[in-house]
C-alpha atoms as a PDB file:
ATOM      1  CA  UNK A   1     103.702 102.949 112.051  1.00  0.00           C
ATOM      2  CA  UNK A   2     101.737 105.038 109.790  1.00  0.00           C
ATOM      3  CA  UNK A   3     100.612 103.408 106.235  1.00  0.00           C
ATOM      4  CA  UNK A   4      98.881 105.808 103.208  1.00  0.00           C
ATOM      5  CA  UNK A   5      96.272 103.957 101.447  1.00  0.00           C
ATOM      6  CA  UNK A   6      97.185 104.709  97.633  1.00  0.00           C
ATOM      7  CA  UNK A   7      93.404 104.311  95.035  1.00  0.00           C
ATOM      8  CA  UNK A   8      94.660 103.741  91.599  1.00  0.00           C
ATOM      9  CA  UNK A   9      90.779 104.436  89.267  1.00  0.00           C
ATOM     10  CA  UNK A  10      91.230 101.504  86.236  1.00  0.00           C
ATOM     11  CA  UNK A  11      89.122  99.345  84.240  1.00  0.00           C
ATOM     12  CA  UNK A  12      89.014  95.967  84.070  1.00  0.00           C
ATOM     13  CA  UNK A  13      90.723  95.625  81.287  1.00  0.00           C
ATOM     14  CA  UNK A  14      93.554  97.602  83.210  1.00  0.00           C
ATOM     15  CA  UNK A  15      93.434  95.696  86.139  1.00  0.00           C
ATOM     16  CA  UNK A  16      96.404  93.056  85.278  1.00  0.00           C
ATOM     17  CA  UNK A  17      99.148  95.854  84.165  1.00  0.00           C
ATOM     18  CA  UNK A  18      98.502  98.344  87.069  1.00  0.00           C
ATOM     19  CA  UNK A  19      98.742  94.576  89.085  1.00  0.00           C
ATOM     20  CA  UNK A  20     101.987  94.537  87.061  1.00  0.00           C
ATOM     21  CA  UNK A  21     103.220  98.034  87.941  1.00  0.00           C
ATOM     22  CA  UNK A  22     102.951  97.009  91.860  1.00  0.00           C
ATOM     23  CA  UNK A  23     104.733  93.856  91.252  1.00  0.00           C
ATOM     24  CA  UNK A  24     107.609  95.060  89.591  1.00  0.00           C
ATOM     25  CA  UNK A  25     107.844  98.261  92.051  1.00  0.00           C
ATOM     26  CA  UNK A  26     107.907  95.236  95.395  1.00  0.00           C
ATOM     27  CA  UNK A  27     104.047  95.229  95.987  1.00  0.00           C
ATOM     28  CA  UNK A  28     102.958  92.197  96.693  1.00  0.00           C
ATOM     29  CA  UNK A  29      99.895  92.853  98.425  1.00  0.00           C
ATOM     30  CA  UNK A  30      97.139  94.910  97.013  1.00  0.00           C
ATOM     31  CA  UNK A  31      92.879  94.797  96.750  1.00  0.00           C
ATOM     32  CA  UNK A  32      91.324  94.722  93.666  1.00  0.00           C
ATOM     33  CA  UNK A  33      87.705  96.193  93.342  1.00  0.00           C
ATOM     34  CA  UNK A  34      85.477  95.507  90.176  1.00  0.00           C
ATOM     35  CA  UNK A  35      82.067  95.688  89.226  1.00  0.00           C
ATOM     36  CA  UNK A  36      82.025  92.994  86.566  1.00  0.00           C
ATOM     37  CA  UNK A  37      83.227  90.523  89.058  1.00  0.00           C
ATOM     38  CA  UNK A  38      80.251  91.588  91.448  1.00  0.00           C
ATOM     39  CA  UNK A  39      78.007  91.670  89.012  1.00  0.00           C
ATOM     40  CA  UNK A  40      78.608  87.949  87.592  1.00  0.00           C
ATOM     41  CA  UNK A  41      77.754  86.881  90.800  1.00  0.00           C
ATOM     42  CA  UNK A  42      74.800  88.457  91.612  1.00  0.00           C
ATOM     43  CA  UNK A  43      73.512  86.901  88.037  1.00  0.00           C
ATOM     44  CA  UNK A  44      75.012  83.378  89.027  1.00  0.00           C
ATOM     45  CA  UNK A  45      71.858  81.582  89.564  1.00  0.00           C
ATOM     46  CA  UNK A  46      73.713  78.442  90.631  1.00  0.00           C
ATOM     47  CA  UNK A  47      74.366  80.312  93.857  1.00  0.00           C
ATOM     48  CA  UNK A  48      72.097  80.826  96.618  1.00  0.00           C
ATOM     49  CA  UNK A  49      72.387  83.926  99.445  1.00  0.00           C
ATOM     50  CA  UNK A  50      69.635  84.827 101.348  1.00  0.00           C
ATOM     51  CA  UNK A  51      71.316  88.078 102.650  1.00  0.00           C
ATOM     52  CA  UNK A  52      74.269  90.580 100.986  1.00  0.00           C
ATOM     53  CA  UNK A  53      75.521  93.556 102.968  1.00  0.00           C
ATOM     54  CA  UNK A  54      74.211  96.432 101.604  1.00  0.00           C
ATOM     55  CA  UNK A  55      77.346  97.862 101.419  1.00  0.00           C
ATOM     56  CA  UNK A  56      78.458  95.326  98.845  1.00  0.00           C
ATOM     57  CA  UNK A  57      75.707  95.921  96.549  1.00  0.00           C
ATOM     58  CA  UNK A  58      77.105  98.669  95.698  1.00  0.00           C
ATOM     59  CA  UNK A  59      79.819  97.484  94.181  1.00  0.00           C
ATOM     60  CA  UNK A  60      77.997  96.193  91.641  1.00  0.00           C
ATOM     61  CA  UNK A  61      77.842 100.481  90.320  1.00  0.00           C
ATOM     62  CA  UNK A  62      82.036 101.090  91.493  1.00  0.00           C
ATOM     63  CA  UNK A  63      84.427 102.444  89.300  1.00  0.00           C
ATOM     64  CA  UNK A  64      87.114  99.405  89.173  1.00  0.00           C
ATOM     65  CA  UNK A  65      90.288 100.211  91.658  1.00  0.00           C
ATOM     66  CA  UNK A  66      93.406  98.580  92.887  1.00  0.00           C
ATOM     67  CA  UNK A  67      94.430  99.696  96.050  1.00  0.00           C
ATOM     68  CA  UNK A  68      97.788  99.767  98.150  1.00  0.00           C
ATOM     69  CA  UNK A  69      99.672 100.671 100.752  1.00  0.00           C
ATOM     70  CA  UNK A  70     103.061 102.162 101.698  1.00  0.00           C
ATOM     71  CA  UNK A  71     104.553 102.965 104.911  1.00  0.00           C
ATOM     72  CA  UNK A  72     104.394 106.718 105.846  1.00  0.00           C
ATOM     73  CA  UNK A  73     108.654 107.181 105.361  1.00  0.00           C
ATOM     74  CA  UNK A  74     110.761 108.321 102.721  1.00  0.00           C
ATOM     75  CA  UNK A  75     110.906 104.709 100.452  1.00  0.00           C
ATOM     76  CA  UNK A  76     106.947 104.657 100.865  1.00  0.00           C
ATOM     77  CA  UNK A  77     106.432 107.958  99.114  1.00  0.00           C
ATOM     78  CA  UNK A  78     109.202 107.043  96.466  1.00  0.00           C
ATOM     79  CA  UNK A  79     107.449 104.168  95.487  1.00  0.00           C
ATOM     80  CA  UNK A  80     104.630 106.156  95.255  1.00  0.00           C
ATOM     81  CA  UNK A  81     106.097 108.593  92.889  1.00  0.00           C
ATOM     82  CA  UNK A  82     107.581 105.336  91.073  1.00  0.00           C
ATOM     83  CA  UNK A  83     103.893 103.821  90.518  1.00  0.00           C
ATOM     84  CA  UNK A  84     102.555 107.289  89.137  1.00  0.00           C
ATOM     85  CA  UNK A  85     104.858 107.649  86.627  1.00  0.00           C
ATOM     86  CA  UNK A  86     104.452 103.885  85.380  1.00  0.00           C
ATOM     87  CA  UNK A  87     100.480 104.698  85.610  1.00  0.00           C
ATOM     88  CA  UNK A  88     101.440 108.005  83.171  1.00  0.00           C
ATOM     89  CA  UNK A  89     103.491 105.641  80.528  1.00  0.00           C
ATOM     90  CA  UNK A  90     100.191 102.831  80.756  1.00  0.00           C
ATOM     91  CA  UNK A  91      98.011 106.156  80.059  1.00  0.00           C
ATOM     92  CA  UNK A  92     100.176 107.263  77.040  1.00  0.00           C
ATOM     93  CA  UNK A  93     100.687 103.501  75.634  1.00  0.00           C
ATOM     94  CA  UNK A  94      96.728 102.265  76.251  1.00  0.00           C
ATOM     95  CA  UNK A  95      93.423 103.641  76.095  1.00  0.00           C
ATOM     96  CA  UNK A  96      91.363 100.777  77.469  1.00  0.00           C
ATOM     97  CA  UNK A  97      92.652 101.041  81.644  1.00  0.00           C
ATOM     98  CA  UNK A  98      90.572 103.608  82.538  1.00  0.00           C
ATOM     99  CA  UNK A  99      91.290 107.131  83.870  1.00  0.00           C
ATOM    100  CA  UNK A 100      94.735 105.892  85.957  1.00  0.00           C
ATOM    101  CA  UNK A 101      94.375 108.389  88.617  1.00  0.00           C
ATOM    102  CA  UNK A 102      96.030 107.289  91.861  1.00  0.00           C
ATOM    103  CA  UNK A 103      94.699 108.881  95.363  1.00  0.00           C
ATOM    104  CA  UNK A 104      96.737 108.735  98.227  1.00  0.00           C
ATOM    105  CA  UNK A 105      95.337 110.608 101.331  1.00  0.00           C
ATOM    106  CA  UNK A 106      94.130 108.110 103.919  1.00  0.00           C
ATOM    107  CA  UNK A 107      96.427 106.976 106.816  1.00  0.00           C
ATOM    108  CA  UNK A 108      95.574 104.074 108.818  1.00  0.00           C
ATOM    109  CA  UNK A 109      97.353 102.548 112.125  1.00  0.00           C
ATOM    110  CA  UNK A 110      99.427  99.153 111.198  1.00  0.00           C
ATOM    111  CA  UNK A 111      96.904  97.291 113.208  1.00  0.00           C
ATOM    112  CA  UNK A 112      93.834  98.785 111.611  1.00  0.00           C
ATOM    113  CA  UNK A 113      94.767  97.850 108.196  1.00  0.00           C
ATOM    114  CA  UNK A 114      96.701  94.524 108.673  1.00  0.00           C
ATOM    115  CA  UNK A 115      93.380  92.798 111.122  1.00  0.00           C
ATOM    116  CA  UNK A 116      90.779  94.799 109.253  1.00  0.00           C
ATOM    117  CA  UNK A 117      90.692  92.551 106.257  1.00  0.00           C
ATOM    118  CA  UNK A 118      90.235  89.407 108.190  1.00  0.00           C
ATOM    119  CA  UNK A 119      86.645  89.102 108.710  1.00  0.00           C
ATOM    120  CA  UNK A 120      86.560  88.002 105.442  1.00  0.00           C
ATOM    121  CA  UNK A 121      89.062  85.551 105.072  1.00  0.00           C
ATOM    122  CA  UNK A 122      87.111  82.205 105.974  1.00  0.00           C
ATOM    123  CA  UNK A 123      87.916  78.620 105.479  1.00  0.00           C
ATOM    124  CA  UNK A 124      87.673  77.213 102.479  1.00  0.00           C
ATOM    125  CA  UNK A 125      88.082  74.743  99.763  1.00  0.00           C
ATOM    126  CA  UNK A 126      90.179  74.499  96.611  1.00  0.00           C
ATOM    127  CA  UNK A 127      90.591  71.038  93.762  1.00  0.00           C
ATOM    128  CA  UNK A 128      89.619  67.874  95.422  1.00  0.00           C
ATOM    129  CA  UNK A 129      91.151  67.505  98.870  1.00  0.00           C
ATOM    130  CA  UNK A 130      92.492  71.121  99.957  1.00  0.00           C
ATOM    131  CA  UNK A 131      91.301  73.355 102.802  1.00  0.00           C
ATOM    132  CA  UNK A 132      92.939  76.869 102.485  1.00  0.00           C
ATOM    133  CA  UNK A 133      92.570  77.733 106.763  1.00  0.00           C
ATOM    134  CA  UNK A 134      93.388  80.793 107.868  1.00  0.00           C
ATOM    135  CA  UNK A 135      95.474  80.926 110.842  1.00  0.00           C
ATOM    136  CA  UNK A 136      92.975  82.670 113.149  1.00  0.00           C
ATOM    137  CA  UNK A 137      90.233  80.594 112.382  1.00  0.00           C
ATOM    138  CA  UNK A 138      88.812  77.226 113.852  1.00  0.00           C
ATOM    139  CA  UNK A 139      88.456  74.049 111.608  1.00  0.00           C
ATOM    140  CA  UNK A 140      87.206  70.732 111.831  1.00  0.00           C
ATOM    141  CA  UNK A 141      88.952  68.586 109.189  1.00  0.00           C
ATOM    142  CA  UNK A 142      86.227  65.353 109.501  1.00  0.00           C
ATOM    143  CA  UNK A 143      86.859  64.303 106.168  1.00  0.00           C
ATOM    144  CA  UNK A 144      90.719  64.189 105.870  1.00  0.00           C
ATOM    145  CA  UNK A 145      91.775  67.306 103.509  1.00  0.00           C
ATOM    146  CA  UNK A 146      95.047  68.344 103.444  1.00  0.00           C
ATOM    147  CA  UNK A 147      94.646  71.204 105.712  1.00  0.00           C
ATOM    148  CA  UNK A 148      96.799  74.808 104.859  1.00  0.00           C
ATOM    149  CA  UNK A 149      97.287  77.216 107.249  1.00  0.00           C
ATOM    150  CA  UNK A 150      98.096  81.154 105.671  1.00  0.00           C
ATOM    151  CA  UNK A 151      97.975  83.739 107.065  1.00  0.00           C
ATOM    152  CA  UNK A 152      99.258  86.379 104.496  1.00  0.00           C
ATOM    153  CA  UNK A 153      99.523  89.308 106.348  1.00  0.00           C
ATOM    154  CA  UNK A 154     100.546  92.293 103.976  1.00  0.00           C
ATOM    155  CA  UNK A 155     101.821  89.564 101.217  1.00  0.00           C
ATOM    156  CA  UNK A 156      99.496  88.248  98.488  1.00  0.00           C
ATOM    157  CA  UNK A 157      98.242  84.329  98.790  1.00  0.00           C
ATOM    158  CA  UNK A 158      95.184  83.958 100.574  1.00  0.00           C
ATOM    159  CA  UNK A 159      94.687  81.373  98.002  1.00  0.00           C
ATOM    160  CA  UNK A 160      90.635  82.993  96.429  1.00  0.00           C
ATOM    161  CA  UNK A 161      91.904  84.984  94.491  1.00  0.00           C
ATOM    162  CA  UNK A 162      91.009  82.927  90.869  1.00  0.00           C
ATOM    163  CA  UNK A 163      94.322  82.281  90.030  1.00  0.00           C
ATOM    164  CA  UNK A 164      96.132  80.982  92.962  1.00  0.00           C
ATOM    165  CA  UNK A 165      92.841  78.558  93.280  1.00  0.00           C
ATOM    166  CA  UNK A 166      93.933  77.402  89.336  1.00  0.00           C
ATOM    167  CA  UNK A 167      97.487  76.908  90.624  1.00  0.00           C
ATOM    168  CA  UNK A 168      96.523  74.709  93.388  1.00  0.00           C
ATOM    169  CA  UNK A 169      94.265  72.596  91.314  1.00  0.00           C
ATOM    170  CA  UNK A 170      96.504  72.321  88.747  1.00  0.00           C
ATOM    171  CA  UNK A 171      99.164  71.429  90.916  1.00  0.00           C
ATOM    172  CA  UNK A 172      97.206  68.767  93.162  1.00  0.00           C
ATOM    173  CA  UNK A 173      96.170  67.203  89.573  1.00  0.00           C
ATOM    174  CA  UNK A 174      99.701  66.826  88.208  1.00  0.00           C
ATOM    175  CA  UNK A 175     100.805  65.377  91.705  1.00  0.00           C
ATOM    176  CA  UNK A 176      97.995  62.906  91.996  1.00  0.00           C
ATOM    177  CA  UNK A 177      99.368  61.486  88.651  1.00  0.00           C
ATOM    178  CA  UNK A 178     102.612  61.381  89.425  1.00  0.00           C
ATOM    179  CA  UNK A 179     103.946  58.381  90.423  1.00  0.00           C
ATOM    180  CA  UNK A 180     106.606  59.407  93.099  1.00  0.00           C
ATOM    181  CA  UNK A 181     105.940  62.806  94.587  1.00  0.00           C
ATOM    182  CA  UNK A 182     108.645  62.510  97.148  1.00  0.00           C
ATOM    183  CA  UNK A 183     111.483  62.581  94.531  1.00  0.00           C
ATOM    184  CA  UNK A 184     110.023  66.132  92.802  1.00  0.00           C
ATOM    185  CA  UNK A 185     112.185  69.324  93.372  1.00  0.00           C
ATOM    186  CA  UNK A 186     110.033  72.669  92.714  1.00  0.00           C
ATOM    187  CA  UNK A 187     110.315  76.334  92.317  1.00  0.00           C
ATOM    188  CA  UNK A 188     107.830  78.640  93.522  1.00  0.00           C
ATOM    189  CA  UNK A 189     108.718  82.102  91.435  1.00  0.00           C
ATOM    190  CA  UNK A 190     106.891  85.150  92.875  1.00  0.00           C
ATOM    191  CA  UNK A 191     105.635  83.268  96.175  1.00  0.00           C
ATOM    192  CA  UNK A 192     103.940  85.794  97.992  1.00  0.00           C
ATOM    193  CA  UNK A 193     102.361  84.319 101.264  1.00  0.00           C
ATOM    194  CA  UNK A 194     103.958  80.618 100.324  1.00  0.00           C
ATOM    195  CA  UNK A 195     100.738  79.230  99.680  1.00  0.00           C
ATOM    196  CA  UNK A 196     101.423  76.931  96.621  1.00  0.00           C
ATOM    197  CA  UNK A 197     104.407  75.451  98.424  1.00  0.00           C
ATOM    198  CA  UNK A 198     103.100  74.780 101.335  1.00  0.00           C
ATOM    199  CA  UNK A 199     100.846  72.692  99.416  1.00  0.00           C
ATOM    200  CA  UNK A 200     102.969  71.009  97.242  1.00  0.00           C
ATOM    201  CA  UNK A 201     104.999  69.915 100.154  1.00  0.00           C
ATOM    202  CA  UNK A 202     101.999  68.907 101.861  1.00  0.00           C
ATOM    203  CA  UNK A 203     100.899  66.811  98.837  1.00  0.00           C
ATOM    204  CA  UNK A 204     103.931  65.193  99.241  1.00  0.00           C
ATOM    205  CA  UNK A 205     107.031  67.163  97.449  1.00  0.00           C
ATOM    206  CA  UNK A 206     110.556  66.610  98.345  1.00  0.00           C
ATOM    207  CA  UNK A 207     111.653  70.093  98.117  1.00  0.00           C
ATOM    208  CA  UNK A 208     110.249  73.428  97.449  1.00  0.00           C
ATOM    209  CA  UNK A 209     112.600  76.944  96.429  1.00  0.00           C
ATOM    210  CA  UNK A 210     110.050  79.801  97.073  1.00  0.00           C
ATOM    211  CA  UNK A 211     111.361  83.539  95.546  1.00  0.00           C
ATOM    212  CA  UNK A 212     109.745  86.905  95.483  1.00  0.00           C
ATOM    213  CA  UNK A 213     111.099  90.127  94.956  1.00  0.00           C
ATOM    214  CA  UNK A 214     109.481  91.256  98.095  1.00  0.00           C
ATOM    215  CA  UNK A 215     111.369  90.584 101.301  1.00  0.00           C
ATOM    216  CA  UNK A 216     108.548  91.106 103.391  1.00  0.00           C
ATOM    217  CA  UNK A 217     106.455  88.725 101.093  1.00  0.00           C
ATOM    218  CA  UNK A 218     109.655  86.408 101.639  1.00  0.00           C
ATOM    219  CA  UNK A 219     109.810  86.975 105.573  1.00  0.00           C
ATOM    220  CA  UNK A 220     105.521  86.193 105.856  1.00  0.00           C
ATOM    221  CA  UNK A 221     106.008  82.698 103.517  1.00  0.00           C
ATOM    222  CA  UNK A 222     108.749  81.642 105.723  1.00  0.00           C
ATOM    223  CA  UNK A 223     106.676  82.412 108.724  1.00  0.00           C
ATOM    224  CA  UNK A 224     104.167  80.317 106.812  1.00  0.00           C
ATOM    225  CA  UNK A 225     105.875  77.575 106.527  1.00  0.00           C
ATOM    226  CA  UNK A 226     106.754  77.464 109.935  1.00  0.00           C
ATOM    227  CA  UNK A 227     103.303  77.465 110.580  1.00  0.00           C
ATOM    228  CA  UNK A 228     102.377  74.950 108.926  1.00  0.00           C
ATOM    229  CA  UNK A 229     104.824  72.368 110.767  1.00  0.00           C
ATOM    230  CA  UNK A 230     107.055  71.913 107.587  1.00  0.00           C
ATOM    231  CA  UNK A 231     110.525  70.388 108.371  1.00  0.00           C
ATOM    232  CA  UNK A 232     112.974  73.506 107.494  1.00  0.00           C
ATOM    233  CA  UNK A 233     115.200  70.930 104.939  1.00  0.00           C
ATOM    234  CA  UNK A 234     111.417  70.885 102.787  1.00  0.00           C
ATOM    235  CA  UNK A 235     112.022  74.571 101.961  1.00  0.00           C
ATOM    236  CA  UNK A 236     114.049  77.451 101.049  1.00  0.00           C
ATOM    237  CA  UNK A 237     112.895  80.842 101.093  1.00  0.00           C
ATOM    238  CA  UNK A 238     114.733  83.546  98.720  1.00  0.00           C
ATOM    239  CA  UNK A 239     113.818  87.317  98.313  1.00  0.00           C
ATOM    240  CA  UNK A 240     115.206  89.348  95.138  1.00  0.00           C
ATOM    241  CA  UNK A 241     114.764  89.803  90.838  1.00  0.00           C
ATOM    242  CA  UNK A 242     115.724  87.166  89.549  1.00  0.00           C
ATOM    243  CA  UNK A 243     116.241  88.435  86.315  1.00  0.00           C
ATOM    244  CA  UNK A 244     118.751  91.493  87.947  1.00  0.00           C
ATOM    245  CA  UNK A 245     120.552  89.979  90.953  1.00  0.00           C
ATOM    246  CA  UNK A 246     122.901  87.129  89.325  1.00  0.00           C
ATOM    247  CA  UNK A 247     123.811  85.761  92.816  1.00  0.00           C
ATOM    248  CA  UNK A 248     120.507  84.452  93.089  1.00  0.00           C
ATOM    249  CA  UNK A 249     120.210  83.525  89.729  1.00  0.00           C
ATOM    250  CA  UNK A 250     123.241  81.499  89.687  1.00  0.00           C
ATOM    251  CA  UNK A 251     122.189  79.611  93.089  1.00  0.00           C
ATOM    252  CA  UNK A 252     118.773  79.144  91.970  1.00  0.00           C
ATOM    253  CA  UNK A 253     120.047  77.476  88.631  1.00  0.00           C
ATOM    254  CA  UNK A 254     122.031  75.047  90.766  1.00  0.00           C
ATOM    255  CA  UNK A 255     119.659  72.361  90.555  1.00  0.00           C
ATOM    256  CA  UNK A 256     116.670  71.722  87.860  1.00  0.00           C
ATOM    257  CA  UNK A 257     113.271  71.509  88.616  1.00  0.00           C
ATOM    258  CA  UNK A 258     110.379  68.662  88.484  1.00  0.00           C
ATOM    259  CA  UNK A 259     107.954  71.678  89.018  1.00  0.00           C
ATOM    260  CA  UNK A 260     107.778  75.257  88.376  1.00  0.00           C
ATOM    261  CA  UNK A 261     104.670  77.253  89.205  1.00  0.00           C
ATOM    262  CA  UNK A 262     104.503  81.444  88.368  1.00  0.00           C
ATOM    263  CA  UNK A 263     101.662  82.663  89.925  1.00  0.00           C
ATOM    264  CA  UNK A 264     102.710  86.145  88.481  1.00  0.00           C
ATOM    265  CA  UNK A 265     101.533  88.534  85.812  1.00  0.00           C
ATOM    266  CA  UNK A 266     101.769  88.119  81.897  1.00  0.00           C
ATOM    267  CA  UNK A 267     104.594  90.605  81.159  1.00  0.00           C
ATOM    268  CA  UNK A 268     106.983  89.104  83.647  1.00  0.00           C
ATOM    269  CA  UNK A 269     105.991  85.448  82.856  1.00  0.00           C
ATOM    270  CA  UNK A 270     107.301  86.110  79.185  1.00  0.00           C
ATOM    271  CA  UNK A 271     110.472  88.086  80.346  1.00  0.00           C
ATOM    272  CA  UNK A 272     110.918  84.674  82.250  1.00  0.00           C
ATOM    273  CA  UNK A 273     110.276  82.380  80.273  1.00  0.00           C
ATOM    274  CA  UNK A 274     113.896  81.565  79.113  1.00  0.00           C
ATOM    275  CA  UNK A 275     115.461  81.467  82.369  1.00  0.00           C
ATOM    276  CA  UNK A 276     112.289  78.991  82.682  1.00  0.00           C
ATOM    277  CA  UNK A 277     112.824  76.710  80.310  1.00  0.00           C
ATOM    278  CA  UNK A 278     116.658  76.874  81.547  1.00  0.00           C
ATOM    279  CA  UNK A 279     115.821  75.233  84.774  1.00  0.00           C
ATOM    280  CA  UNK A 280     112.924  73.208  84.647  1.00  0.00           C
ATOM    281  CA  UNK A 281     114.154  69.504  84.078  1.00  0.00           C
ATOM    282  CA  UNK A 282     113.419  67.534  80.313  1.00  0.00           C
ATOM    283  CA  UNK A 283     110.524  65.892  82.043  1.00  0.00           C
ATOM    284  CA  UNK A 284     109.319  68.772  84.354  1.00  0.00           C
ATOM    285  CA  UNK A 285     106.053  71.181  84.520  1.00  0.00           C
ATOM    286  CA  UNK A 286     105.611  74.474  84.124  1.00  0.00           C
ATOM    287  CA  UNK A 287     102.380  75.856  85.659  1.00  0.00           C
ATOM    288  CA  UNK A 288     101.583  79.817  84.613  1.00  0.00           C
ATOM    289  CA  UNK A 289      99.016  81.927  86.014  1.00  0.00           C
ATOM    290  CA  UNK A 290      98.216  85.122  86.714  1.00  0.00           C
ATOM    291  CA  UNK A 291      97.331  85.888  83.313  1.00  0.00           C
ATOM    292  CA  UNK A 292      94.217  87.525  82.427  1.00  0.00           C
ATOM    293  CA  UNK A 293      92.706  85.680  79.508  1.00  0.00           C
ATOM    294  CA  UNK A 294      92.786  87.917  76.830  1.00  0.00           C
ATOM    295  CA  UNK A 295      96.258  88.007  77.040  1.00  0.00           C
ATOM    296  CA  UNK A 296      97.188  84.048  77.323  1.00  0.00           C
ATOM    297  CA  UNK A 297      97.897  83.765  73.851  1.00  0.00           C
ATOM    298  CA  UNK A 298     100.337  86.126  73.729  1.00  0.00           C
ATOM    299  CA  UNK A 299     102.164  84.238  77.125  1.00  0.00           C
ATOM    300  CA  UNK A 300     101.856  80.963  75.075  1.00  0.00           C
ATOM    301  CA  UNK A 301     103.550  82.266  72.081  1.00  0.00           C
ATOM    302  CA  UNK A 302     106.321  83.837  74.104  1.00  0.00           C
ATOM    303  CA  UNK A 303     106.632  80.171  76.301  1.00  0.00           C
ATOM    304  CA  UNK A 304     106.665  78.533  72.910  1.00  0.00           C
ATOM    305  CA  UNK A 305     109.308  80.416  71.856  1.00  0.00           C
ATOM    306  CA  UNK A 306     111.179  79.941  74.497  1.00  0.00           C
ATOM    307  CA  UNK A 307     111.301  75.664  74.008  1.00  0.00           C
ATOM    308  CA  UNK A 308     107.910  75.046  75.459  1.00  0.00           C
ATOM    309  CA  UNK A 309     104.561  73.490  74.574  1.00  0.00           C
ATOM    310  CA  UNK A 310     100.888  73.477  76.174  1.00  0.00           C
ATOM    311  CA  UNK A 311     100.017  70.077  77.839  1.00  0.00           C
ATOM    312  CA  UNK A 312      96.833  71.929  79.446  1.00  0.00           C
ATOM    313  CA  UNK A 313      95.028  74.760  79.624  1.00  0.00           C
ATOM    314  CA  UNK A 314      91.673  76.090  81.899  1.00  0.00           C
ATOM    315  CA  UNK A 315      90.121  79.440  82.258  1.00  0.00           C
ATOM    316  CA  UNK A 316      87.871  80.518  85.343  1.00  0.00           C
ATOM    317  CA  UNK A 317      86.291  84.384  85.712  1.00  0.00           C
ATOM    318  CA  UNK A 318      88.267  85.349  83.000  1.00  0.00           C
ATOM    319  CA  UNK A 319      91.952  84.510  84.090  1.00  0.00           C
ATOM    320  CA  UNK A 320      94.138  81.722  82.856  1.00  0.00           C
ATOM    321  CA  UNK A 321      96.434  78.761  83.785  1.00  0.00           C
ATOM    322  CA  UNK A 322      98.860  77.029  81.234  1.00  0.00           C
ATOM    323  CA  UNK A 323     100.461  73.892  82.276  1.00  0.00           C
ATOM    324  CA  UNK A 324     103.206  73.168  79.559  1.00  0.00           C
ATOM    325  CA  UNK A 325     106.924  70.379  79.460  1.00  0.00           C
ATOM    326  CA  UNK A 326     110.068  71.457  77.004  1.00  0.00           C
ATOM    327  CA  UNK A 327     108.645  70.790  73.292  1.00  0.00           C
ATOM    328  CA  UNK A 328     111.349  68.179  72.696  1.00  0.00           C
ATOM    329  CA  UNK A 329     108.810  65.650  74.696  1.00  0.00           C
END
């Protein structure tokens, strides 16, 4: 199969609503390319490098991007059209993302663009005692970690991306406290690649629900699980909007949660944050990321609103995580 490589030009500042635009159009997997973030490093003198590929000093210069790809068929090109005219209302509503032109010209092979990627996708670690492995590589765990093995294919989760790393930390903190972790139910909402289940079950969880609107993102975190040697009664994988298909709403309401983490974007954490608050149990969690700092004060207000309050709150490379329980607590 044939895949078009789709360039949207943004800013930085318009790098978590174009991210929004693919989400909400069923892409899950996309590369995000930004000077500032290059930059920072370079000028981190707390990290040492005695070589850099010259093509990634560059970066340092780019214009920020987000690319993506669609399959070569007819529902590839309509979501293409779809994601340009979002990218023309973003244009007329801000003035701060940038020029919002999207190329789409290159084709690759399936194989080309889904092993490309994966010379840089290493082992590494996250919190206190997680490994983040990806499936091809080799790893020696000599010190115990909780190994996790991802491999996220065209689905987003390798776990270093900023805010999937707060996620994990946040949720290996709130486990270590906890006094049983085998009784705790949780919902994974927008679960790409499965990666903060898996490790929630691996940290001990009784149950995990894992949704995304994507069913190939659903498909690759089942796979993941699998993978990883979880039991199949530890997990249930769902694909679909919550918020539009009232099948799965209704099943996923069945039961309440100890746990919910949404590892999404601002705009659709606050559209979700009553259906939240409606499931998450009187003494449960709510962990929220994806949200690009500037903008976490306007997610708390909306959570708030909803019945919630902050119990904790961290920032890394300019993206946020809220932790937050009902505000009757």
């Amino acid at each position: 199969m044939l895949w078009i490589k789709n360039t949207i030009y943004t800013s930085t500042e318009g790098i978590e609503p174009v991210s929004g635009i693919l989400l909400m159009n069923g892409i899950n997997g996309y590369e995000v390319l930004d000077g500032k973030d290059f930059e920072s490093f370079l000028e981190n003198k707390e990290v040492y490098f005695d070589y850099i590929e010259e093509d990634l000093l560059k970066i340092k210069d780019c214009e920020t991007t987000v690319t993506f790809y669609v399959p070569e068929n007819a529902k590839g090109l309509e979501t293409v059209l779809s994601v340009k005219k979002a990218l023309e209302r973003l244009k007329s509503e801000r003035d701060d993302c940038g020029r919002l032109k999207m190329d789409s010209d290159t084709k690759l092979e399936e194989e080309d663009w889904e092993n490309n990627w994966k010379k840089y996708f290493k082992p590494f670690s996250v919190g206190n005692n997680l490994v983040i492995k990806p499936t091809w590589e080799n790893y020696t765990n000599e010190k115990g970690k909780t190994v996790i093995e991802i491999d996220p294919s065209s689905s987003f989760g390798t776990g270093s991306h900023t805010t999937t790393r707060l996620c994990l930390e946040k949720i290996e903190e709130l486990l270590a406290n906890k006094q049983n972790a085998a009784d705790i139910q949780m919902l994974d909402m927008g679960c790409g690649s499965g990666i903060l289940g898996i490790a929630a079950v691996k940290l001990g969880v009784k149950h995990v629900r894992a949704v995304d609107i994507d069913e190939n993102s659903a498909r690759i975190a089942k796979e993941n699980y699998e993978v990883n040697g979880i039991s199949p009664d530890k997990y249930e994988v769902f694909a679909g909007n919550t918020l539009e298909d009232e099948k799965l709403y209704s099943t996923l309401k069945g039961i309440k949660y100890d746990m919910i983490a949404a590892n999404i974007v601002a705009d659709v954490i606050i559209w979700m944050a009553d259906m939240f608050c409606e499931f998450l149990k009187d003494d449960g969690k709510l962990i929220c990321s994806g949200i690009i700092s500037e903008r976490a004060g306007e997610v708390t207000d909306a959570l708030e609103k909803a019945g919630f309050k902050v119990v904790d709150f961290a920032e890394k490379e300019e993206w946020a995580v809220i932790v937050l329980c009902h505000d009757s607590l």
